[in-house]
C-alpha atoms as a PDB file:
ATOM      1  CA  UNK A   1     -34.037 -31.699   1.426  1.00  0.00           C
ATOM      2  CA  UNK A   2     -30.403 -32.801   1.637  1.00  0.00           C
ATOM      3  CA  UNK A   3     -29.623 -30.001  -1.514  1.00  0.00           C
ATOM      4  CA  UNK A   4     -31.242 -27.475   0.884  1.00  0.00           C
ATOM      5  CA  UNK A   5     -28.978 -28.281   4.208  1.00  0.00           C
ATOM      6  CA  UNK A   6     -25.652 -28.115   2.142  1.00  0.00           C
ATOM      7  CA  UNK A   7     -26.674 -24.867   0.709  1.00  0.00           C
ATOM      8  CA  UNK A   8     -27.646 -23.796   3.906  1.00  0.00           C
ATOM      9  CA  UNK A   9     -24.863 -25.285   5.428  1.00  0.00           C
ATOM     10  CA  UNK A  10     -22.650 -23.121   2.362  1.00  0.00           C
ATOM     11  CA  UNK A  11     -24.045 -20.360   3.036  1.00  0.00           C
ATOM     12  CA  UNK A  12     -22.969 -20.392   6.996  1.00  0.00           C
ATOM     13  CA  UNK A  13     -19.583 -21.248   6.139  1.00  0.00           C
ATOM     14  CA  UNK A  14     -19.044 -18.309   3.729  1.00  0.00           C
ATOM     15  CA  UNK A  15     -20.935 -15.586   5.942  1.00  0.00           C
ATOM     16  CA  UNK A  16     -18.163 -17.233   8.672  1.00  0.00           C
ATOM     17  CA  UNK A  17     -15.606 -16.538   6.284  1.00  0.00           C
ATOM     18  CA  UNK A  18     -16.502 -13.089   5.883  1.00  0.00           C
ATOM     19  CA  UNK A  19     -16.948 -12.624   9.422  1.00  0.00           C
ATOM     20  CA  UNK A  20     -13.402 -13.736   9.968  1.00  0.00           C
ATOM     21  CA  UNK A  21     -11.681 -11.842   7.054  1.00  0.00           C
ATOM     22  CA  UNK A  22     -13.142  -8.709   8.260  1.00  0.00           C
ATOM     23  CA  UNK A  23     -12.094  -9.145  12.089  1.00  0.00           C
ATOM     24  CA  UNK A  24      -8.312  -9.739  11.193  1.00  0.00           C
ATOM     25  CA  UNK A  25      -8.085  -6.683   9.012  1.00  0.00           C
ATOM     26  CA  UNK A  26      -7.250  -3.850  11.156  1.00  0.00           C
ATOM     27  CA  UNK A  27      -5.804  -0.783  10.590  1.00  0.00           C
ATOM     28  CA  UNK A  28      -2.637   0.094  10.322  1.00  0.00           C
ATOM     29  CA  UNK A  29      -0.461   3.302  10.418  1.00  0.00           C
ATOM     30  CA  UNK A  30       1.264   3.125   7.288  1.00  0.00           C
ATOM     31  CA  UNK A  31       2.680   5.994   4.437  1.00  0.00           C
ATOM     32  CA  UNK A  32       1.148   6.365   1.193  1.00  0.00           C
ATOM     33  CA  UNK A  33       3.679   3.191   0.286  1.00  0.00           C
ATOM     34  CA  UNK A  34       2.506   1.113   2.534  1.00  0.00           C
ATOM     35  CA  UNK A  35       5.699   1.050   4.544  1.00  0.00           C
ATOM     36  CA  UNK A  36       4.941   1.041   8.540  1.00  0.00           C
ATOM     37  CA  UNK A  37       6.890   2.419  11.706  1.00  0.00           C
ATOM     38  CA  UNK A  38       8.582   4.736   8.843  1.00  0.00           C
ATOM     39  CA  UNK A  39      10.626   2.113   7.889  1.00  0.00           C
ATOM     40  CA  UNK A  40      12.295   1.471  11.340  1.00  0.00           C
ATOM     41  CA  UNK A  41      12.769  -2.184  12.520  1.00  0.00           C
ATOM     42  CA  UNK A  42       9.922  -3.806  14.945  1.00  0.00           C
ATOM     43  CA  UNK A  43      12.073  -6.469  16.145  1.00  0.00           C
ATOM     44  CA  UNK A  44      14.799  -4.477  16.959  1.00  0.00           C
ATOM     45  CA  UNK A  45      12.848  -2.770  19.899  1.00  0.00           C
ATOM     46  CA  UNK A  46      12.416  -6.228  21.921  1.00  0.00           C
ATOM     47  CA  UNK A  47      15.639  -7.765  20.927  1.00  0.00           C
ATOM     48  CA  UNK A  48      18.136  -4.603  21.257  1.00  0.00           C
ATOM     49  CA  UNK A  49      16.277  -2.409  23.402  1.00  0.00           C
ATOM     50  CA  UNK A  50      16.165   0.658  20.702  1.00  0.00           C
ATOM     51  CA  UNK A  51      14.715   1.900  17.569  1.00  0.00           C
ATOM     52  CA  UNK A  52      16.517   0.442  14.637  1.00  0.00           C
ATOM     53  CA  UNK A  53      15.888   2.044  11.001  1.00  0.00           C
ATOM     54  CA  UNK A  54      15.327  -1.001   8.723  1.00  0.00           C
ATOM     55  CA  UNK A  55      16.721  -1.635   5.156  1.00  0.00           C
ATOM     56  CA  UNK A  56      15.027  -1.728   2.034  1.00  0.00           C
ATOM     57  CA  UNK A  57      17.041  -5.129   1.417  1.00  0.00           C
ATOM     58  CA  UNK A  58      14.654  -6.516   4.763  1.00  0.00           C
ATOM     59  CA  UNK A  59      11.576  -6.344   3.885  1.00  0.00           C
ATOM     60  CA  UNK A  60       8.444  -8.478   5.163  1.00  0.00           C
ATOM     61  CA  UNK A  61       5.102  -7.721   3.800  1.00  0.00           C
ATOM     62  CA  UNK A  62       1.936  -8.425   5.855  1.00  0.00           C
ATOM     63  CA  UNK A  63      -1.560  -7.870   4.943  1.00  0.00           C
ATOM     64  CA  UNK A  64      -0.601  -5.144   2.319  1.00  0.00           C
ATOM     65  CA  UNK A  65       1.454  -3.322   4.936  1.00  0.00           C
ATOM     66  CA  UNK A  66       5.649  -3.324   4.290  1.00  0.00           C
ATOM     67  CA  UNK A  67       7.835  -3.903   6.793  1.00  0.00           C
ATOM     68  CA  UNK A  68      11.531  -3.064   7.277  1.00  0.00           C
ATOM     69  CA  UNK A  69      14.245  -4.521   9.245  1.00  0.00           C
ATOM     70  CA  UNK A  70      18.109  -4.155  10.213  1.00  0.00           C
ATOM     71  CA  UNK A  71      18.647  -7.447   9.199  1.00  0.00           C
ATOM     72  CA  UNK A  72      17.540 -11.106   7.802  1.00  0.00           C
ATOM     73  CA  UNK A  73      17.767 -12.312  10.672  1.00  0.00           C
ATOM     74  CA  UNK A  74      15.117  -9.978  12.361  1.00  0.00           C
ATOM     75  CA  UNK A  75      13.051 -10.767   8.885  1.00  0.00           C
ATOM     76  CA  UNK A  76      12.988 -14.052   9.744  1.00  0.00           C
ATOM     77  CA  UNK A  77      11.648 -13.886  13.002  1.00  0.00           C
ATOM     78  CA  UNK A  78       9.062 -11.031  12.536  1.00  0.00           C
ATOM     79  CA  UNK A  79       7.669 -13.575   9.554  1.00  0.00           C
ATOM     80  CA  UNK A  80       7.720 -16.323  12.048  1.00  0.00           C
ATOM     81  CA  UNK A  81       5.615 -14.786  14.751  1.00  0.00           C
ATOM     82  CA  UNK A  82       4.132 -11.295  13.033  1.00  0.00           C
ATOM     83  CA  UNK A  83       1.849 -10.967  16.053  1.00  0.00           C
ATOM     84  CA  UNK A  84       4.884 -10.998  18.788  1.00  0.00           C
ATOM     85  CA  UNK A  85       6.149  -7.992  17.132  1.00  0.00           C
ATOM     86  CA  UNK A  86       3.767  -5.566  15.568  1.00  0.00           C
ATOM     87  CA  UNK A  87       3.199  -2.480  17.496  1.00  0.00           C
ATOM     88  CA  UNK A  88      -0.395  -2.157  19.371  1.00  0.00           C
ATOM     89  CA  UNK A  89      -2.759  -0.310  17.896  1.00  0.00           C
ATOM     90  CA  UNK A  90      -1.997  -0.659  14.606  1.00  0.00           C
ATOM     91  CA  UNK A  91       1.576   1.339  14.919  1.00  0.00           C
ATOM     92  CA  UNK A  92      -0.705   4.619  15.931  1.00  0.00           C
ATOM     93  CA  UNK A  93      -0.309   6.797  18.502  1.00  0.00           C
ATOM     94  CA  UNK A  94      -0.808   4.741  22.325  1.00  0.00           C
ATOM     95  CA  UNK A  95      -1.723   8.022  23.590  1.00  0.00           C
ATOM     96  CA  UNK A  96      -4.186   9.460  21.282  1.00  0.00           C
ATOM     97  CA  UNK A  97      -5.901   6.171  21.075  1.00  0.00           C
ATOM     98  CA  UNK A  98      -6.301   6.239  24.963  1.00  0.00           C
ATOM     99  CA  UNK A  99      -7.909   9.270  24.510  1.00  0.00           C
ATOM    100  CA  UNK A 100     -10.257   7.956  21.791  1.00  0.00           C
ATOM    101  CA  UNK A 101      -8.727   8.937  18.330  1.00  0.00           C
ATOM    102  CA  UNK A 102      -5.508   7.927  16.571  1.00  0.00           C
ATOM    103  CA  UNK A 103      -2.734   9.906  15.494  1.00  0.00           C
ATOM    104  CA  UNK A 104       0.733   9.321  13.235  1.00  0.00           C
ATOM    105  CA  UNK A 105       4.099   8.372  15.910  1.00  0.00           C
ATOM    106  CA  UNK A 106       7.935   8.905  15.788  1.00  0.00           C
ATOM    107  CA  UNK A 107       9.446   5.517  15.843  1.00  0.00           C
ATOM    108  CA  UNK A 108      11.858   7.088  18.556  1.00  0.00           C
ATOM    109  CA  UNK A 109       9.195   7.205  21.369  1.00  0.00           C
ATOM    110  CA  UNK A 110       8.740   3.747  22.058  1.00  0.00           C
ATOM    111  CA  UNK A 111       7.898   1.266  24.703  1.00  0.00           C
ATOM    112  CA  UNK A 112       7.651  -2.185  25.001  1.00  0.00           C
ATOM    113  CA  UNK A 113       4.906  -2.876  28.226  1.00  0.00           C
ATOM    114  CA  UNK A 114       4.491  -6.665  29.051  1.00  0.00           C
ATOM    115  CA  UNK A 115       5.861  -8.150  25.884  1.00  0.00           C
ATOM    116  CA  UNK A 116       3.750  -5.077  23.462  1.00  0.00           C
ATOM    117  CA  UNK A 117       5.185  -2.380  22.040  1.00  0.00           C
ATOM    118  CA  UNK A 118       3.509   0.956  22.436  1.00  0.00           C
ATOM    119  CA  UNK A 119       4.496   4.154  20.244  1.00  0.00           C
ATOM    120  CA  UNK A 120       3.896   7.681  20.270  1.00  0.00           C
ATOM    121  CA  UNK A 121       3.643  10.568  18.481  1.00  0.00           C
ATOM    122  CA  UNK A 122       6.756  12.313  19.969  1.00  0.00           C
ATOM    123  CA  UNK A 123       8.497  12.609  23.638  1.00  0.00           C
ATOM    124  CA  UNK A 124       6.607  14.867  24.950  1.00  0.00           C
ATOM    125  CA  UNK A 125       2.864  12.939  24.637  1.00  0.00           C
ATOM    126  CA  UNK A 126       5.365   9.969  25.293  1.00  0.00           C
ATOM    127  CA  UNK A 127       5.770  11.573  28.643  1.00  0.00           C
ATOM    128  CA  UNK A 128       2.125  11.779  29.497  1.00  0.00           C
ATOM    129  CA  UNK A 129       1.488   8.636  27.967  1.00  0.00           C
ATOM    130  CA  UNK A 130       4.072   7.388  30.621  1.00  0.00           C
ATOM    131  CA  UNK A 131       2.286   9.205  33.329  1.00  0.00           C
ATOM    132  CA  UNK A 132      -0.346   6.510  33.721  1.00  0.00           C
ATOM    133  CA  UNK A 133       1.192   3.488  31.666  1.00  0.00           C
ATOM    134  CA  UNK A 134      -1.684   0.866  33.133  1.00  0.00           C
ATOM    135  CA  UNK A 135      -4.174   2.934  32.885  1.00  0.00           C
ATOM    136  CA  UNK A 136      -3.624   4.637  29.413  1.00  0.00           C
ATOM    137  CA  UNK A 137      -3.528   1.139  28.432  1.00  0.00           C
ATOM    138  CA  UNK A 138      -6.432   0.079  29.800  1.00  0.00           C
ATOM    139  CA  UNK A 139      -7.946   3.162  27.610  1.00  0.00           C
ATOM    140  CA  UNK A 140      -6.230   2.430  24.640  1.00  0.00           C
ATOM    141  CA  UNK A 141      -7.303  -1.405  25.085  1.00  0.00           C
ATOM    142  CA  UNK A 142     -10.882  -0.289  25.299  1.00  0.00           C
ATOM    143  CA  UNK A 143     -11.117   2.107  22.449  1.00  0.00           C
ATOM    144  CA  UNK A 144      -9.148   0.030  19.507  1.00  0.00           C
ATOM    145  CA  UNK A 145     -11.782  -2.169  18.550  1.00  0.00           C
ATOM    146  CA  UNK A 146     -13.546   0.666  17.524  1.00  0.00           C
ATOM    147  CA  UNK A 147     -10.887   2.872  16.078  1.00  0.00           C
ATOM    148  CA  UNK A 148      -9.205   0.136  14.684  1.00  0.00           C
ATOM    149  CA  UNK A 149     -12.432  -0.216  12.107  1.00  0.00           C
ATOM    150  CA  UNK A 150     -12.469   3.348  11.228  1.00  0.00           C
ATOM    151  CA  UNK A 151     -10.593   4.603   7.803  1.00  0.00           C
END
């Protein structure tokens, strides 16, 4: 009987496991390296106010996914607090995930909203994207759970 509850109890833990593993992997916008934000630096947006391009010598993997950065410095603190920095969505389009499906971005239309960094697939959906900030948002909020499980 007590052989039964441990494997029971085993069995619980690992299906937890699972559960949890498969929750924190998300999609992410990334080239056929596996570098994201085409190599531009996602620290660099909150603590400069612009798009930085990263260097190869700054690099920070997470989950699979490469990351660049301007300097060791901003290494250090996207390894520190990964979650404070990455860009919502998974780096994809803020726009086209309002709208229900995701699409690549330009690292140069950007916008950090409340502490999160939104980016876009150029200036001109940037624009409309901009039109409606809360509510796009709201949208975009809503629909990544679901896009963010689709490959």
């Amino acid at each position: 009987m007590l052989g039964s509850l441990i494997r029971r109890c085993a069995m619980v833990a690992l299906l937890v496991a699972a559960a949890a593993t498969g929750a924190a992997a998300q999609r992410v916008n990334a080239d056929r390296h596996g570098l994201a934000v085409k190599g531009y630096d996602v620290v660099a947006y909150f603590v400069e106010g612009r798009a930085v391009p990263g260097d190869a010598r700054f690099e920070h993997a997470l989950d699979g996914v490469r990351y660049r950065f301007a300097s060791a410095a901003n290494r250090d603190r996207f390894a520190q607090e990964p979650q404070r920095f990455l860009p919502q969505y998974g780096g994809f389009c803020a726009w086209a995930v309002s709208r229900g499906y995701t699409a690549d971005t330009d690292p140069l239309a950007w916008r950090v909203v409340e502490g999160r960094l939104f980016l876009n697939y150029d200036g001109s959906v940037q624009r409309q994207w901009e039109a409606d900030v809360t509510g796009n948002v709201g949208k975009g909020d809503a629909n990544w759970p679901v896009l963010s499980r689709k490959r």
